[in-house]
Protein backbone atom coordinates (compact mmCIF):
# COMPACT_ATOMS: atom_id res chain seq x y z
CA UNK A 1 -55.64 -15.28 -37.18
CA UNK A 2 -52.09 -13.75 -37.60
CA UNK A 3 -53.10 -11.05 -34.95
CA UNK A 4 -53.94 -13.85 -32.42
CA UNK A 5 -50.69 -16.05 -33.77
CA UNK A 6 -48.45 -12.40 -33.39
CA UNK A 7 -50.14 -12.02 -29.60
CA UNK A 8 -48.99 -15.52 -28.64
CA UNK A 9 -46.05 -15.34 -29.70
CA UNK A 10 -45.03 -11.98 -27.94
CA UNK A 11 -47.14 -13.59 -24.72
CA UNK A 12 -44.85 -16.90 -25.10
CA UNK A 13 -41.66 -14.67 -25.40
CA UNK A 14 -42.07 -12.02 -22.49
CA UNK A 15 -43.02 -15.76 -20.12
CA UNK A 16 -39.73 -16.98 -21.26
CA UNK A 17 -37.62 -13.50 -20.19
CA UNK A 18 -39.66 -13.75 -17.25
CA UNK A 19 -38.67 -17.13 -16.06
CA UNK A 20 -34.89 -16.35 -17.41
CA UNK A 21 -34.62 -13.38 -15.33
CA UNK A 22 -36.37 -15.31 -12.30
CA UNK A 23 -34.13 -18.01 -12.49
CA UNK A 24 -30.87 -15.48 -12.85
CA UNK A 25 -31.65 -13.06 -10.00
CA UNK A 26 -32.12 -16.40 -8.16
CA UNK A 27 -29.10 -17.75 -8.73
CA UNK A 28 -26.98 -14.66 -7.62
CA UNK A 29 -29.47 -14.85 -4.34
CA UNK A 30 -30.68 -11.21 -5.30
CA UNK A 31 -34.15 -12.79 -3.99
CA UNK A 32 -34.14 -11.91 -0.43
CA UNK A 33 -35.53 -10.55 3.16
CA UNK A 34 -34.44 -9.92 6.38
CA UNK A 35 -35.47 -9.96 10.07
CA UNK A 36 -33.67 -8.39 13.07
CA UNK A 37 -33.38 -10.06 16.57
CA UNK A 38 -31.63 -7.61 19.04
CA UNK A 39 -28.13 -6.32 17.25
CA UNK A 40 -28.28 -9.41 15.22
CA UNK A 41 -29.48 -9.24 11.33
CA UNK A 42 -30.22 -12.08 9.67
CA UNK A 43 -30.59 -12.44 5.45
CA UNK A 44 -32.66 -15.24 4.58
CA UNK A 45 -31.72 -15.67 0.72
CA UNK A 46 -33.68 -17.89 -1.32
CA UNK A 47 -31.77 -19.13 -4.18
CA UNK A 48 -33.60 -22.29 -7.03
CA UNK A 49 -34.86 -24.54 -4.60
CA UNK A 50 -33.38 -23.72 -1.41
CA UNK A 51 -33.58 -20.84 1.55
CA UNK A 52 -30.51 -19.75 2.79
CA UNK A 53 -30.03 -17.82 6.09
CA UNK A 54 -26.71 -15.78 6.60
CA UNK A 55 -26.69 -13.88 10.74
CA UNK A 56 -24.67 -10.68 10.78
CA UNK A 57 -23.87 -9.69 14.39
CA UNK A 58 -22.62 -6.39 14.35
CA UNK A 59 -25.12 -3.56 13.77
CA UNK A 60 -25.26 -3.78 10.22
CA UNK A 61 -28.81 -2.73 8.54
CA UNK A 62 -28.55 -3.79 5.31
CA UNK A 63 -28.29 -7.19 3.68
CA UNK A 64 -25.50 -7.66 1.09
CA UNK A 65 -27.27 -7.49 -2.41
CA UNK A 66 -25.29 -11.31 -3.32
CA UNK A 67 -25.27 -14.28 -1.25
CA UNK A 68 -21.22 -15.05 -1.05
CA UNK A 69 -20.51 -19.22 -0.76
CA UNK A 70 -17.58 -20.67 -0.61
């Protein structure tokens, strides 16, 4: 019984980190992928509930790793 209660609780805890960490790295729009369309790159973030899609047009390759708003 206390081996079950002890696996719970550790199962219980690591789901909580989990959805802590989800939650953070989505809030900083670390969540992210990108698609290129000639010499245009465009970052679609997605951030809680929403997508977000940021269009570089120079020849840049690499998404920034934050989404910046103003």
């Amino acid at each position: 019984m206390e081996r079950a209660l002890a696996v719970l609780f550790l199962g219980l805890t690591l789901a909580l980190v989990s959805a802590v960490f989800y939650l953070h790295a989505n809030a900083y729009g670390i969540l992210y992928w990108r698609t290129f369309s000639g010499d245009e790159l465009t970052c679609h973030y997605y951030s809680g509930l929403e997508f977000h899609d940021v269009t570089f047009h120079d020849s840049r390759r690499k998404c920034p790793l934050t989404r910046q708003t103003f």
